[in-house]
PDB file of N, CA and C in Angstrom:
ATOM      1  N   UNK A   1       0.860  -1.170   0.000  1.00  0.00           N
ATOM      2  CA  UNK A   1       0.000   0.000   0.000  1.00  0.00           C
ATOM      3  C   UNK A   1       0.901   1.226   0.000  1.00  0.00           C
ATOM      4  N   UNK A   2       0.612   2.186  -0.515  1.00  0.00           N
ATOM      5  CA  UNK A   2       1.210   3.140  -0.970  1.00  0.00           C
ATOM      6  C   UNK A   2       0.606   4.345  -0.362  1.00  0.00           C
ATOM      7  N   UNK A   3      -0.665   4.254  -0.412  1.00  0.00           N
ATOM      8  CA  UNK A   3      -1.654   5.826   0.126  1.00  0.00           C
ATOM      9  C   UNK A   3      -1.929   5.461   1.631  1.00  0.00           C
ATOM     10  N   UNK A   4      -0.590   6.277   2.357  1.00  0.00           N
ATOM     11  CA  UNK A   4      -0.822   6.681   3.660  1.00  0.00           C
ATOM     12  C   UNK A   4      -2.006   7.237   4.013  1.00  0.00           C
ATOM     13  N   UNK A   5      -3.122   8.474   3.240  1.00  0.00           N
ATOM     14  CA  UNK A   5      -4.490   8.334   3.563  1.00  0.00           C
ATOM     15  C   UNK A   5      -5.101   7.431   3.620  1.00  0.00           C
ATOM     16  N   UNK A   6      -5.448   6.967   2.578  1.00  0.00           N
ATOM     17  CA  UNK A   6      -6.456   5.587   2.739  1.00  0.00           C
ATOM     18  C   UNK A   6      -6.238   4.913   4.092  1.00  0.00           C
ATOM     19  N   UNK A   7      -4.903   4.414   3.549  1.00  0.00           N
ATOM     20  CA  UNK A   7      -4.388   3.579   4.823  1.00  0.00           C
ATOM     21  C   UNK A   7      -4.909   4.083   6.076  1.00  0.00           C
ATOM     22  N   UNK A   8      -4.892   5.261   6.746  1.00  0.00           N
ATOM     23  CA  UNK A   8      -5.184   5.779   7.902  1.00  0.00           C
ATOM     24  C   UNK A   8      -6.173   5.870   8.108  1.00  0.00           C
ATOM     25  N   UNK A   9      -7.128   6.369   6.992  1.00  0.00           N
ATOM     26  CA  UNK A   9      -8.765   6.727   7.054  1.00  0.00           C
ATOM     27  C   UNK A   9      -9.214   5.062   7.513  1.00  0.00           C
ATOM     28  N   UNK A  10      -8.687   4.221   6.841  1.00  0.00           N
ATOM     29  CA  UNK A  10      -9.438   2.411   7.295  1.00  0.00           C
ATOM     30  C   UNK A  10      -8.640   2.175   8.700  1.00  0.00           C
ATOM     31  N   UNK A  11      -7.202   2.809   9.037  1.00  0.00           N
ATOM     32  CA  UNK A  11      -7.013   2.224  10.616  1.00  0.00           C
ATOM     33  C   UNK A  11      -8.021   3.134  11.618  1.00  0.00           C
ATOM     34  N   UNK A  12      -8.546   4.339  11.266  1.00  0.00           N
ATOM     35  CA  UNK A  12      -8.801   5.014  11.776  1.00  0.00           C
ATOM     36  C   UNK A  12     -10.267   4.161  12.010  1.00  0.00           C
ATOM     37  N   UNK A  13     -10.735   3.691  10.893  1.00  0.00           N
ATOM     38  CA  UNK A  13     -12.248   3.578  10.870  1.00  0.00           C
ATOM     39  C   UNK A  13     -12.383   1.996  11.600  1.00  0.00           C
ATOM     40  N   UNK A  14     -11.415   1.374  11.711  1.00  0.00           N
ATOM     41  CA  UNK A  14     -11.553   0.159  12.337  1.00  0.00           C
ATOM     42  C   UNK A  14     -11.127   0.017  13.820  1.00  0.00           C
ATOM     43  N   UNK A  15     -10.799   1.324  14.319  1.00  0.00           N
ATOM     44  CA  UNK A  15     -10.208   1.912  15.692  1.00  0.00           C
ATOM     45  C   UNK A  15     -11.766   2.324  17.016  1.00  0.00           C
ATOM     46  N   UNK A  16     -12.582   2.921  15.535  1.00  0.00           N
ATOM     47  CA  UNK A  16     -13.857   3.603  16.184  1.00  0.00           C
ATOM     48  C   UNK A  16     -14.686   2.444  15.987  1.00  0.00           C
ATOM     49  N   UNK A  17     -14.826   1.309  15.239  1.00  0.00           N
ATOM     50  CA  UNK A  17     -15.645   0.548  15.353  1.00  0.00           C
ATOM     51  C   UNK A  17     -15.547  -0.595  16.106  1.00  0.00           C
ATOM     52  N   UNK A  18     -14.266  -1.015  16.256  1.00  0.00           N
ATOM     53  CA  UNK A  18     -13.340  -2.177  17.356  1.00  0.00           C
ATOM     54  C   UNK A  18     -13.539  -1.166  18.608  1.00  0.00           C
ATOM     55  N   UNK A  19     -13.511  -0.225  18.606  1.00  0.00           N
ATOM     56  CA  UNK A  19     -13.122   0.557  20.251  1.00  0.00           C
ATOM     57  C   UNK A  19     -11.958   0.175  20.719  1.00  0.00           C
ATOM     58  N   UNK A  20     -10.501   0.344  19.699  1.00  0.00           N
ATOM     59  CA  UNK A  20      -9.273   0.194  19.848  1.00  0.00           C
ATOM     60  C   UNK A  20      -8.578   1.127  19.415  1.00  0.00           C
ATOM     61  N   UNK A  21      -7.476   1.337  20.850  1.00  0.00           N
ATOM     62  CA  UNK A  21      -6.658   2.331  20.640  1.00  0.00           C
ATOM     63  C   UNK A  21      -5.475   1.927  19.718  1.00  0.00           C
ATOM     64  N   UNK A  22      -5.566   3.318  19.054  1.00  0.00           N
ATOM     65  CA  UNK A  22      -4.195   2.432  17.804  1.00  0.00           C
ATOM     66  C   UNK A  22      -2.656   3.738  18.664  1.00  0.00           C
ATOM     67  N   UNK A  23      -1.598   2.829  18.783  1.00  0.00           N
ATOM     68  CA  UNK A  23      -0.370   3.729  19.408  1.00  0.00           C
ATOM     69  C   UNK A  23       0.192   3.969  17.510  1.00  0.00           C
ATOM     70  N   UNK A  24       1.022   4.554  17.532  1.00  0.00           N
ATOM     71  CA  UNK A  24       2.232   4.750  16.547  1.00  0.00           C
ATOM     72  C   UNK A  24       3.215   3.679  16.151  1.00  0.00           C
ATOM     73  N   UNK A  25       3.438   2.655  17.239  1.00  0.00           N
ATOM     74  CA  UNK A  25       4.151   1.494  16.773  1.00  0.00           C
ATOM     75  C   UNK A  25       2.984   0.546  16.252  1.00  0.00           C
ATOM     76  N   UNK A  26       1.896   0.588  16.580  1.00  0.00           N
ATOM     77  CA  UNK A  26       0.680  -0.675  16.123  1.00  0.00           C
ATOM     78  C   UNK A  26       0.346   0.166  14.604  1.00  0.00           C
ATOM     79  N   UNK A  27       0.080   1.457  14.152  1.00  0.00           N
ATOM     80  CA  UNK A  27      -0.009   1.450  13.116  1.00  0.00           C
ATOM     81  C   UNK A  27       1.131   1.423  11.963  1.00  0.00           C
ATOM     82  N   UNK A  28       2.749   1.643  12.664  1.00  0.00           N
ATOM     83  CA  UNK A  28       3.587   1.196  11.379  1.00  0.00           C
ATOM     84  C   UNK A  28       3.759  -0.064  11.100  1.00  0.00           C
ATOM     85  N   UNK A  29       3.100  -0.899  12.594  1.00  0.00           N
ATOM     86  CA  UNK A  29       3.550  -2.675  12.134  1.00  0.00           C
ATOM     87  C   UNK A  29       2.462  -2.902  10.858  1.00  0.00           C
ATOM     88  N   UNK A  30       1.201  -2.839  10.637  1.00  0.00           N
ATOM     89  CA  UNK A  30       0.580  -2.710   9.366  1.00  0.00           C
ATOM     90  C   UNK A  30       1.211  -1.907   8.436  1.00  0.00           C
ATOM     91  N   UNK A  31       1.426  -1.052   8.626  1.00  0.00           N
ATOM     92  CA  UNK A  31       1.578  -0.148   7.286  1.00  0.00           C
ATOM     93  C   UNK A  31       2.695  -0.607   6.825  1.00  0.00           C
ATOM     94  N   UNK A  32       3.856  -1.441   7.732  1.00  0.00           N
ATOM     95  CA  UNK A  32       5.278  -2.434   6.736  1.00  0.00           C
ATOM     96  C   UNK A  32       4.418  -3.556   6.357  1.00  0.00           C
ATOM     97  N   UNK A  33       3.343  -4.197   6.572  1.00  0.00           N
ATOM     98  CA  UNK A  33       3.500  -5.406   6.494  1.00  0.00           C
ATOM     99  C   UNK A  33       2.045  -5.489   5.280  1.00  0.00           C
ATOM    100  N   UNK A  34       1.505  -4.108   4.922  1.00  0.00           N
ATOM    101  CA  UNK A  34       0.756  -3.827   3.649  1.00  0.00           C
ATOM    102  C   UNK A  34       1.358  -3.409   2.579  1.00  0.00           C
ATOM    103  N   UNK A  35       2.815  -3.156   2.961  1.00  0.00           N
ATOM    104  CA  UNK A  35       3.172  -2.553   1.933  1.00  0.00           C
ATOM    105  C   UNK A  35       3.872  -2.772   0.451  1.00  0.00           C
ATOM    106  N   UNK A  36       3.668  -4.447   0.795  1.00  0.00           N
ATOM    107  CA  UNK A  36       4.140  -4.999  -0.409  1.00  0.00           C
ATOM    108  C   UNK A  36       3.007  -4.992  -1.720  1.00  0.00           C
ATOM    109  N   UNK A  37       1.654  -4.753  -0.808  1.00  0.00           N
ATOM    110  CA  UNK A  37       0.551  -4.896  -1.958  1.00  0.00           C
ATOM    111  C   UNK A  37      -0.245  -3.406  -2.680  1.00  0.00           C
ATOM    112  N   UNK A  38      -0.941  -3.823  -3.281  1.00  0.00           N
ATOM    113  CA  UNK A  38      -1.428  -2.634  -4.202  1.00  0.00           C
ATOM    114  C   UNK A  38      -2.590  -1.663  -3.185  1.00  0.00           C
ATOM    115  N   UNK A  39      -2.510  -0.826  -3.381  1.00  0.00           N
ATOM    116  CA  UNK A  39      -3.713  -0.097  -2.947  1.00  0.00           C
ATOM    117  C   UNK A  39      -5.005  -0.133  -2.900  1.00  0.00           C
ATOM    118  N   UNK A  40      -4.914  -1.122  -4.341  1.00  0.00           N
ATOM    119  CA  UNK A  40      -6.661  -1.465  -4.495  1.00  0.00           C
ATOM    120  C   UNK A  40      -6.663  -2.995  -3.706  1.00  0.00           C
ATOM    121  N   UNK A  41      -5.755  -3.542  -3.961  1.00  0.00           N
ATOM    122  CA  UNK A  41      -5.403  -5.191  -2.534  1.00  0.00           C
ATOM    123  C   UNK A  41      -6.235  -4.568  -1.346  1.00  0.00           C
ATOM    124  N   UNK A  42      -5.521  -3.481  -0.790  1.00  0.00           N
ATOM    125  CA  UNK A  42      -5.698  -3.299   0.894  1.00  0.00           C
ATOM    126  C   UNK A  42      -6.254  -2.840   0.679  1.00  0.00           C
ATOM    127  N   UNK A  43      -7.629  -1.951  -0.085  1.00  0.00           N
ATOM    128  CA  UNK A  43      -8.683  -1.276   0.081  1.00  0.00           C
ATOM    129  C   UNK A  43      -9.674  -2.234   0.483  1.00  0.00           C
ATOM    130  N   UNK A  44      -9.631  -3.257  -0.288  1.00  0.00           N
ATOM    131  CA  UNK A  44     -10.274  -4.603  -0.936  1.00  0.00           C
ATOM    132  C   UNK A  44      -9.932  -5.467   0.567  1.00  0.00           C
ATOM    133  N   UNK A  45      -8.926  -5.342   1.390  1.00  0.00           N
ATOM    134  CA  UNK A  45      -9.189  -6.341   2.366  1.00  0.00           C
ATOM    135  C   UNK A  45      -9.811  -6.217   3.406  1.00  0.00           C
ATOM    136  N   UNK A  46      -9.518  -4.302   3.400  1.00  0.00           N
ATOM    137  CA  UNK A  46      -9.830  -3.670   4.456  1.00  0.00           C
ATOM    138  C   UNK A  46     -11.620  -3.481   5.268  1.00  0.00           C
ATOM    139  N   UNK A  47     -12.134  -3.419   3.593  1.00  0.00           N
ATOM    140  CA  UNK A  47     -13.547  -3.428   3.790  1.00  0.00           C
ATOM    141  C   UNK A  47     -14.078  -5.227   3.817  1.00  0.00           C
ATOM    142  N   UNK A  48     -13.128  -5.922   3.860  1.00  0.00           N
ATOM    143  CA  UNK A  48     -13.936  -7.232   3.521  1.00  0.00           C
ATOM    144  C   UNK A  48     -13.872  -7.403   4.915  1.00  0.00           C
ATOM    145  N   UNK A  49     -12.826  -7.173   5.438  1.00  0.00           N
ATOM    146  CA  UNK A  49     -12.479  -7.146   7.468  1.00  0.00           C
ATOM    147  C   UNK A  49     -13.510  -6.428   8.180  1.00  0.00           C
ATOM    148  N   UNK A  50     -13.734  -5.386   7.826  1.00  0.00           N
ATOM    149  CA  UNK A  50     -14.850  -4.544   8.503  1.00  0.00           C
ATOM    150  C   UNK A  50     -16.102  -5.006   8.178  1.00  0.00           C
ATOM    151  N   UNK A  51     -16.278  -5.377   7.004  1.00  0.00           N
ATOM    152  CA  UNK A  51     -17.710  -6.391   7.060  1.00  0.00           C
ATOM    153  C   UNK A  51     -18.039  -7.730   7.520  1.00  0.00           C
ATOM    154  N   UNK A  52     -16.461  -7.970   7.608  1.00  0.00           N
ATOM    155  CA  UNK A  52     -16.604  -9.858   8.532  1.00  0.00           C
ATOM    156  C   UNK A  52     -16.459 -10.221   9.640  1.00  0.00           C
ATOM    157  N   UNK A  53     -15.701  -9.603  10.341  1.00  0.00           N
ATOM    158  CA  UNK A  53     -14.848  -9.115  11.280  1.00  0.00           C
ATOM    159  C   UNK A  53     -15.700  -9.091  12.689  1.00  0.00           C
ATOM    160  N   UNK A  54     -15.701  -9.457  13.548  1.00  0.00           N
ATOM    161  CA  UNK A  54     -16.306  -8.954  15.338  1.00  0.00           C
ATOM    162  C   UNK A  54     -15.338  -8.509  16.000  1.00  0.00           C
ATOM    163  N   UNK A  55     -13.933  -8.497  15.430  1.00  0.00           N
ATOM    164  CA  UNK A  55     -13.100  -8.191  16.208  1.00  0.00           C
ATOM    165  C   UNK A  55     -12.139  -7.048  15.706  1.00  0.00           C
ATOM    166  N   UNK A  56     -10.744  -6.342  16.156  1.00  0.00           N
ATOM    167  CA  UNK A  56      -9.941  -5.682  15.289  1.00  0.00           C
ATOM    168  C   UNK A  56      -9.211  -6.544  14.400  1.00  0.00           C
ATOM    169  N   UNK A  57      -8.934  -6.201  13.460  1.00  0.00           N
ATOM    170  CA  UNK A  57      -8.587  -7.744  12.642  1.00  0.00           C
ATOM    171  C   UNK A  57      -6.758  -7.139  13.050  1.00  0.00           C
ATOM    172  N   UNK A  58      -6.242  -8.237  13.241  1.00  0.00           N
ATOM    173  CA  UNK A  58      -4.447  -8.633  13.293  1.00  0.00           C
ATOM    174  C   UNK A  58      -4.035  -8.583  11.733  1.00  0.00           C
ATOM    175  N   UNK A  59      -2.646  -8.198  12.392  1.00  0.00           N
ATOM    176  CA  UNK A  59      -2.043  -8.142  10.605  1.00  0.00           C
ATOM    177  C   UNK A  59      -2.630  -9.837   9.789  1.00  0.00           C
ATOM    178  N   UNK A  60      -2.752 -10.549  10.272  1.00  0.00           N
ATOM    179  CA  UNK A  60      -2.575 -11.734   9.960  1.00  0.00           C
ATOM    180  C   UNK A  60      -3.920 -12.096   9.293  1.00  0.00           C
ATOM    181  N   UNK A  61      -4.711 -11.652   9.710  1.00  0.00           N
ATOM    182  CA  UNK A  61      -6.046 -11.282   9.280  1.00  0.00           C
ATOM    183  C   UNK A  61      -6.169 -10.556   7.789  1.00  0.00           C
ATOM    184  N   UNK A  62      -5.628  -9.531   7.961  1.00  0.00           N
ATOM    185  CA  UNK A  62      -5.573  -8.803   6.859  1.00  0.00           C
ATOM    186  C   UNK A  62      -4.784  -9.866   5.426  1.00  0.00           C
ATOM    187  N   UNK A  63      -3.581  -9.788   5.629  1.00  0.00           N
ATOM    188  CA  UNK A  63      -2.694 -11.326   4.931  1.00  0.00           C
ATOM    189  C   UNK A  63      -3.300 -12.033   4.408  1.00  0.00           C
ATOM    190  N   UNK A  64      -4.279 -12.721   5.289  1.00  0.00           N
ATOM    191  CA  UNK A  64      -5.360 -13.801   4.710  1.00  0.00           C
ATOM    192  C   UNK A  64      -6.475 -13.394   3.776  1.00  0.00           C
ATOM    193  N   UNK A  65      -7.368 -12.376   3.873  1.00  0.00           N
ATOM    194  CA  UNK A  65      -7.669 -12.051   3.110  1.00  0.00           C
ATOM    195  C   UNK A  65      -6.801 -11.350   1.519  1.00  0.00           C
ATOM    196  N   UNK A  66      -5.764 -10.894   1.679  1.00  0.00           N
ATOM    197  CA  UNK A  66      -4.851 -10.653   0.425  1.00  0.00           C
ATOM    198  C   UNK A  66      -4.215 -11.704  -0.128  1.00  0.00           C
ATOM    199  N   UNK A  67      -4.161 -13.023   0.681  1.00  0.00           N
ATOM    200  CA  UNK A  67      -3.239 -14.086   0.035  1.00  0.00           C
ATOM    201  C   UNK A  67      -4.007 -15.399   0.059  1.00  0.00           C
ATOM    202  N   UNK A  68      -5.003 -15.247   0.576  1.00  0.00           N
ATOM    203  CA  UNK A  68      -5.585 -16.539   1.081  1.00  0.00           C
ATOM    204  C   UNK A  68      -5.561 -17.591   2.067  1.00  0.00           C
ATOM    205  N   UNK A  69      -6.198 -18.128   2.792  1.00  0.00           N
ATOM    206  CA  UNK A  69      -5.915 -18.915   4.054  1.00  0.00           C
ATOM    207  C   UNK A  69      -4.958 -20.032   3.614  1.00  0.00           C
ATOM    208  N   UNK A  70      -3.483 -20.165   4.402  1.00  0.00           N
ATOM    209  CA  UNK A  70      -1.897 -20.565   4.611  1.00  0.00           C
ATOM    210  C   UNK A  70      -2.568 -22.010   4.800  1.00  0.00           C
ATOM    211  N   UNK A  71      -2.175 -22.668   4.364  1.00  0.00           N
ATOM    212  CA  UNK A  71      -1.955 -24.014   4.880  1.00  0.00           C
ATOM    213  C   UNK A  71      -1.103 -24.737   5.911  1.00  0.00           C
ATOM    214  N   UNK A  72      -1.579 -24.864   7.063  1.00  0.00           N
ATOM    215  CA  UNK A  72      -0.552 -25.024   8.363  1.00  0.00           C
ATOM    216  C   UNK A  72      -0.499 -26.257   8.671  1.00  0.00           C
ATOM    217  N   UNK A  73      -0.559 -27.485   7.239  1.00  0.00           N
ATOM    218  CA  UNK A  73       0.155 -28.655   7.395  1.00  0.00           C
ATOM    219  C   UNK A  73       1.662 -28.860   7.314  1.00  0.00           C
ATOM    220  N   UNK A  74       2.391 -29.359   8.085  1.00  0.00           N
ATOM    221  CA  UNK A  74       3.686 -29.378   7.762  1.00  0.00           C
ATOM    222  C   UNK A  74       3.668 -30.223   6.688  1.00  0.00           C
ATOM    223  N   UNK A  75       4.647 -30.394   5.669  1.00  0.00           N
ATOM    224  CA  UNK A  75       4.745 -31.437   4.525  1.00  0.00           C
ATOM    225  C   UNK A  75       5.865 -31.910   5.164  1.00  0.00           C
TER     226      UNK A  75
END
């Protein structure tokens, strides 16, 4: 992700709807760990989280929706 607005306007909007405080280190750990994807990716995950979501979603959360649920069989 590239647009530090966006980006902020959805931590912001998932802050007031979770009733979670976001510090300065909790919003750069997202903003490194979105930033490999496109803008329209994390727009796209952001609202799929806020519509699925009961909780604040974890980076990991977010991930899954951009990459798809990991397979946590060992081979």
């Amino acid at each position: 992700m590239k647009n530090k607005t966006e980006f902020t306007k959805f931590m912001l909007l998932a802050s007031e709807l979770y009733d979670r405080k976001l510090s300065k280190s909790l919003t750069e750990l997202y903003w490194l760990a979105l930033e490999p994807y496109s803008d329209d990716e994390c727009v796209m995950a952001f609202q799929t989280i806020l519509k699925t979501s009961k909780f604040f979603p974890k980076v990991a959360d977010l991930l899954e929706v951009l990459e798809g649920p990991q397979n946590s069989e060992a081979t």
